[in-house]
Protein backbone atom coordinates (compact mmCIF):
# COMPACT_ATOMS: atom_id res chain seq x y z
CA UNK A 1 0.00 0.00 0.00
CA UNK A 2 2.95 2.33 -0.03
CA UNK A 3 5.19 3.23 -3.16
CA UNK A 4 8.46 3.29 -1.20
CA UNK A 5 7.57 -0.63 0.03
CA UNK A 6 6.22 -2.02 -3.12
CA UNK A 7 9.76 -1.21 -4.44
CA UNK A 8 11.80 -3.07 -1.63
CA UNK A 9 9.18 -6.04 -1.85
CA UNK A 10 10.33 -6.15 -6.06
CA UNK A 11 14.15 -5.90 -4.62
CA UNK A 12 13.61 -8.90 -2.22
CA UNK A 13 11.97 -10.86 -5.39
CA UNK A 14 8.72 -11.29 -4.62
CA UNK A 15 7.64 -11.18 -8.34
CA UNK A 16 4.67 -13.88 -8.11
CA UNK A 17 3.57 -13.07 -4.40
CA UNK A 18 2.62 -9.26 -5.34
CA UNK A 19 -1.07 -9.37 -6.78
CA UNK A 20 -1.85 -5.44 -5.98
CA UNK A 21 -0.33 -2.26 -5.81
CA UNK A 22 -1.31 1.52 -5.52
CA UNK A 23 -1.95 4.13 -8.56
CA UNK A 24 1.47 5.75 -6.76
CA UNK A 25 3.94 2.66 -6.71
CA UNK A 26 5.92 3.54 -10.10
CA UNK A 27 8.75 1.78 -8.99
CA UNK A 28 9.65 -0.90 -10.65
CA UNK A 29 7.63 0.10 -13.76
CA UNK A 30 7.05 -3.17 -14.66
CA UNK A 31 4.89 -3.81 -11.79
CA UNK A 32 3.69 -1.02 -12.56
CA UNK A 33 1.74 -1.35 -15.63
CA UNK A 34 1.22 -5.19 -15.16
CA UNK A 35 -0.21 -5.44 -10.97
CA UNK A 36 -3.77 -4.78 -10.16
CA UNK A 37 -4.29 -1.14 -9.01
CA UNK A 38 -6.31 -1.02 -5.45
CA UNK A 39 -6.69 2.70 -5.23
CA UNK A 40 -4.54 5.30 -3.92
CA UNK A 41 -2.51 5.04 -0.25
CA UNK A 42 -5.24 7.47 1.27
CA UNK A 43 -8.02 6.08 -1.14
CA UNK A 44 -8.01 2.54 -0.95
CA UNK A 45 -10.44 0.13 -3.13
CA UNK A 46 -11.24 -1.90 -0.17
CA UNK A 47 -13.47 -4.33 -2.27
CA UNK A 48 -11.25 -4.94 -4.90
CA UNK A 49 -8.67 -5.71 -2.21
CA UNK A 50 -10.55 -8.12 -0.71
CA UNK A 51 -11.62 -9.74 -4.20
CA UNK A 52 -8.04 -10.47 -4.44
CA UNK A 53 -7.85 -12.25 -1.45
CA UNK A 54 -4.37 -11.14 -0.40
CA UNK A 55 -2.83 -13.27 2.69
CA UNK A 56 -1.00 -10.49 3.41
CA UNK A 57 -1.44 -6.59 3.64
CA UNK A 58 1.63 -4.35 3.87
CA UNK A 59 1.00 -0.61 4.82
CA UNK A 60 2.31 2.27 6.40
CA UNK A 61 1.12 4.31 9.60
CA UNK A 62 1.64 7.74 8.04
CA UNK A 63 0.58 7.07 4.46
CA UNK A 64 -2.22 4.99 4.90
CA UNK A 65 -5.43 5.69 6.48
CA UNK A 66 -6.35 4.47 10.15
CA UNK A 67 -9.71 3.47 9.28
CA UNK A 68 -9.09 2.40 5.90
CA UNK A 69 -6.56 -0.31 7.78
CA UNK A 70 -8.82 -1.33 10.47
CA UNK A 71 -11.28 -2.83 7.41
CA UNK A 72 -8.16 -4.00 5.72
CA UNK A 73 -7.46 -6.19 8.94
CA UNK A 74 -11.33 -8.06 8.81
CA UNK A 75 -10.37 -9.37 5.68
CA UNK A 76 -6.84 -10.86 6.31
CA UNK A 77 -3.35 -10.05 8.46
CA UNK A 78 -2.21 -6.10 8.32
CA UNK A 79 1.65 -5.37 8.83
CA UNK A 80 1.83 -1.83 9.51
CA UNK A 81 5.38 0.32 9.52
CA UNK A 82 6.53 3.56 11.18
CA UNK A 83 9.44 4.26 9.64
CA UNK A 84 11.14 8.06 11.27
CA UNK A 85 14.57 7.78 10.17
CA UNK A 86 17.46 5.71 8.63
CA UNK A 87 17.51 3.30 11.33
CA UNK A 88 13.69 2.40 11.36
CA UNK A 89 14.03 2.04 7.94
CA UNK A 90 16.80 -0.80 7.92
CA UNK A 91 14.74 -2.14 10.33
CA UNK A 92 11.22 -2.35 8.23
CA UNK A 93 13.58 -4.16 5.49
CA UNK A 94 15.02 -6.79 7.85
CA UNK A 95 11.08 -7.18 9.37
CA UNK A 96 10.11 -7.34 5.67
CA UNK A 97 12.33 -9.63 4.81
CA UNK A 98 11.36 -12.45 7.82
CA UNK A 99 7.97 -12.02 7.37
CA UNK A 100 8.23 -13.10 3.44
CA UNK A 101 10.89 -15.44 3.74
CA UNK A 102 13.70 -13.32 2.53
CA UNK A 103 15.95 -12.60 5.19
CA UNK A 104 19.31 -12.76 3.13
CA UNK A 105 18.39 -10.68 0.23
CA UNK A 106 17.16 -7.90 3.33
CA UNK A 107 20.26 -8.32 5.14
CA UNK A 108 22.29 -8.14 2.15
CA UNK A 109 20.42 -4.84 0.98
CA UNK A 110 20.60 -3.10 4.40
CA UNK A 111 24.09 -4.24 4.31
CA UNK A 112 24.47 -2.39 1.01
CA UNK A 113 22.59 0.63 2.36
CA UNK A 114 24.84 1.40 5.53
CA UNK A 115 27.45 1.28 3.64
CA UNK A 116 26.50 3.81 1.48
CA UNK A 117 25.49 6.10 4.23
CA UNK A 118 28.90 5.54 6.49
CA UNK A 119 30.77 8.53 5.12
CA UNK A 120 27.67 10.42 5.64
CA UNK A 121 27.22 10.16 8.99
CA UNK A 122 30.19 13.25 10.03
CA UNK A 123 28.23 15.90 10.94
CA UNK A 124 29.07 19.28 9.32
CA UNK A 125 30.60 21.78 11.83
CA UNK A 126 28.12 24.23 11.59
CA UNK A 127 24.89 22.56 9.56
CA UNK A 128 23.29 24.70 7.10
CA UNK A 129 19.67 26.24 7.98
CA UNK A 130 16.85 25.23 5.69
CA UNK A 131 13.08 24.73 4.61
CA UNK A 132 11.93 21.38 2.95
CA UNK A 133 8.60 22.31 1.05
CA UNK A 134 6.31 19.49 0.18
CA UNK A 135 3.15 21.31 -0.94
CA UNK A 136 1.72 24.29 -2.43
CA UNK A 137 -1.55 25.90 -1.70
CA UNK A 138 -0.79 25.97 0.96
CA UNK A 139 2.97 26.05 1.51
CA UNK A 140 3.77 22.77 3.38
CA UNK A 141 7.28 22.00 5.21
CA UNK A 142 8.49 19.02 6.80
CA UNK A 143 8.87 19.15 10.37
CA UNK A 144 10.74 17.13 13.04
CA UNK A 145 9.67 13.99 13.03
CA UNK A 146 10.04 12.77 9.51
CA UNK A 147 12.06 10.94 7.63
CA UNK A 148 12.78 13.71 5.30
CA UNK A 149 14.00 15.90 8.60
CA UNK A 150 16.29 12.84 8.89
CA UNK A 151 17.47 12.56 5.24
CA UNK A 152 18.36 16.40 5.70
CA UNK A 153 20.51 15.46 8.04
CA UNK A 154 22.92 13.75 6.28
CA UNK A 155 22.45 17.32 3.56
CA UNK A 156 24.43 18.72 6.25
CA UNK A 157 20.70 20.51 6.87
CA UNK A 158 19.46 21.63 10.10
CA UNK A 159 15.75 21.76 9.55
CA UNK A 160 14.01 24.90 10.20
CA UNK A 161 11.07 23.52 10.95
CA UNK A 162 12.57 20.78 13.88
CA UNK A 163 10.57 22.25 16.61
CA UNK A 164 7.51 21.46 14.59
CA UNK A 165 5.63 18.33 14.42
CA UNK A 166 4.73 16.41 10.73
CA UNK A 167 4.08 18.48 7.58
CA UNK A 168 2.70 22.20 8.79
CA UNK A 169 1.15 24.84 7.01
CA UNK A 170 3.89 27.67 5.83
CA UNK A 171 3.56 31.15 4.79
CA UNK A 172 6.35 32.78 2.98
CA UNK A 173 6.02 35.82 4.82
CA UNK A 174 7.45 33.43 7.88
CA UNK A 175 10.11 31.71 5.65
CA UNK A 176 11.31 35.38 5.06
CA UNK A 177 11.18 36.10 8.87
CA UNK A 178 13.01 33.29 9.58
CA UNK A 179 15.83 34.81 6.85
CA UNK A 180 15.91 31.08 5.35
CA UNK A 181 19.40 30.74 3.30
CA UNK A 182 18.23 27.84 1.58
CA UNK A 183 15.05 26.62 0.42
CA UNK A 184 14.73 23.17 -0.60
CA UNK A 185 11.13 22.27 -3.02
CA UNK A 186 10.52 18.50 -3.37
CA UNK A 187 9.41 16.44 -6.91
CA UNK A 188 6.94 14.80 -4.54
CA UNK A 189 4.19 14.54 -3.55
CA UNK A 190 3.74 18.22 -5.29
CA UNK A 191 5.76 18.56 -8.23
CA UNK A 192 8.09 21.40 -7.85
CA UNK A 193 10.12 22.99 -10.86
CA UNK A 194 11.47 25.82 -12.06
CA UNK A 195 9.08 28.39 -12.14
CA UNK A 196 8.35 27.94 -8.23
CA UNK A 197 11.73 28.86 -7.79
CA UNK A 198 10.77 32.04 -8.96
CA UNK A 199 7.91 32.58 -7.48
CA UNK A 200 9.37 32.17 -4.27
CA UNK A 201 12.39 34.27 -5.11
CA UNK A 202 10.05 36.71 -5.35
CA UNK A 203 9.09 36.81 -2.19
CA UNK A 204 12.31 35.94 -0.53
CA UNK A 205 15.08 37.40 -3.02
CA UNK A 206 18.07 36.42 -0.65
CA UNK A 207 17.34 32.82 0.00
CA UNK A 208 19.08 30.16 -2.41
CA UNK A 209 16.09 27.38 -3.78
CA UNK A 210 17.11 24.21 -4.91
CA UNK A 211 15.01 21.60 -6.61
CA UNK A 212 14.80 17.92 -4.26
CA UNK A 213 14.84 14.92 -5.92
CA UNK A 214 11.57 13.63 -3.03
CA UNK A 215 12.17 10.18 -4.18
CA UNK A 216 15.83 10.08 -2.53
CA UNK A 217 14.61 11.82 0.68
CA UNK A 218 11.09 10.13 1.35
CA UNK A 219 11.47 6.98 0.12
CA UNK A 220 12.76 4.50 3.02
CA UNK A 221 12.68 1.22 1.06
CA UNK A 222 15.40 -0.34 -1.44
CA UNK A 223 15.59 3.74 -2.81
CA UNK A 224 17.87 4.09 -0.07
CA UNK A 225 20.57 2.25 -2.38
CA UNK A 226 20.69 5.52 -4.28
CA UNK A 227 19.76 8.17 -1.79
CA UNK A 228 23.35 8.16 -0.44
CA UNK A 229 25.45 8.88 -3.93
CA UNK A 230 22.78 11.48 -4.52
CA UNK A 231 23.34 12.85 -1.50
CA UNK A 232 27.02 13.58 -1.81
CA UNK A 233 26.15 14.81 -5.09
CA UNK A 234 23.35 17.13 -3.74
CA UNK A 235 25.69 18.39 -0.73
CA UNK A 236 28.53 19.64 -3.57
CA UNK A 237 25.20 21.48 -4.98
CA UNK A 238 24.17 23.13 -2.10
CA UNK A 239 28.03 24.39 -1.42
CA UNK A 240 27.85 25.83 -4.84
CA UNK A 241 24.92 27.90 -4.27
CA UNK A 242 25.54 28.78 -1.24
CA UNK A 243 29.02 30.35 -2.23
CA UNK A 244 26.78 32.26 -5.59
């Protein structure tokens, strides 16, 4: 029921076992244009899920809906994650991977994963200040306790909005009080690009705005493979800027 874990469940090979996914799991594309679409993570097609007669549901307690799961769980076993940071996330894939039988291929992947983030894990001196915008009308940041706040982290980021539980509401006007030096608009869930950087220049004409890739900071499944070279990449990005 997530996008993030319908991608690790491909990279454990479970090929045959998947018979549904969500409108949002792109990842692999394969799956999906070929697996049965149940609806959206908030907008579930709970009678087509249970026509398929899964013996397994996999969701998420922030992306899916409480009630939506509480049905799910009449029709057959619910495995709900909560995944905050790095490690919660290597330790969804090594839950994942005893619950359907592939424990080596997880251990191997999380293997692969902390290796990746190792050299991250030196904390800059003096961590840059900066926004993480995941919506627009209205302006949404991510707070505290996120995984993105965590991701940022390893930027090098201190997150403006730390003190500040989930996703809140935003107004430039704030952003601008709070003399943010960088500004950081996600592909995901609202697509970002260009022209937003703009628009929010406009507003806040000494900030620096960089486009996210929201993939490599929001995804918590097999992604995580990649999030760490981008994230080297990203951090010589943000040192450019921030030197313009």
């Amino acid at each position: 029921m997530i996008p993030s874990q319908t991608e690790l469940l491909y990279s454990l090979g479970l090929e045959n076992e998947v018979i549904g996914i969500t409108k949002f799991c792109v990842h692999p594309e394969q799956w999906y244009h070929s697996k049965t679409w149940v609806g959206g993570t908030k907008n579930l097609n709970l009678s087509l899920i249970t026509s398929l007669k899964p013996d397994l549901v996999i969701a998420n307690k922030e992306e899916n809906i409480k009630e939506q799961i509480a049905e799910l769980k009449k029709i057959c076993p619910v495995w709900v994650s909560d995944v905050n940071n790095l490690s919660d996330a290597l330790e969804m894939i090594t839950t994942l991977g005893n619950i359907t039988g592939k424990q080596e291929k997880a251990a191997a992947l999380s293997a692969a994963i902390e290796r990746g983030f190792e050299d991250l894990r030196i904390e800059e001196k003096v961590p840059i200040p900066a926004a993480y915008l995941i919506w627009r009308k209205p302006y949404m940041a991510a707070g505290n306790d996120t995984f993105i706040n965590n991701m940022m982290g390893y930027c090098g980021l201190e997150n403006l909005f730390n003190s500040i539980s989930r996703y809140p509401e935003i107004k430039l006007s704030k952003l601008k009080k709070f003399s943010a030096p960088l500004i950081l608009l996600s592909s995901e869930p609202y697509p970002f690009t260009e022209k937003h950087i703009e628009e929010i220049k406009g507003e806040i004409p000494d900030a620096r705005v960089l486009l996210a890739d929201g993939e490599m900071f929001s995804w918590y499944g097999s992604r995580l493979v990649l999030s760490a070279a981008y994230f080297r990449k990203f951090k010589e990005k943000i040192r450019w800027i921030m030197n313009q």
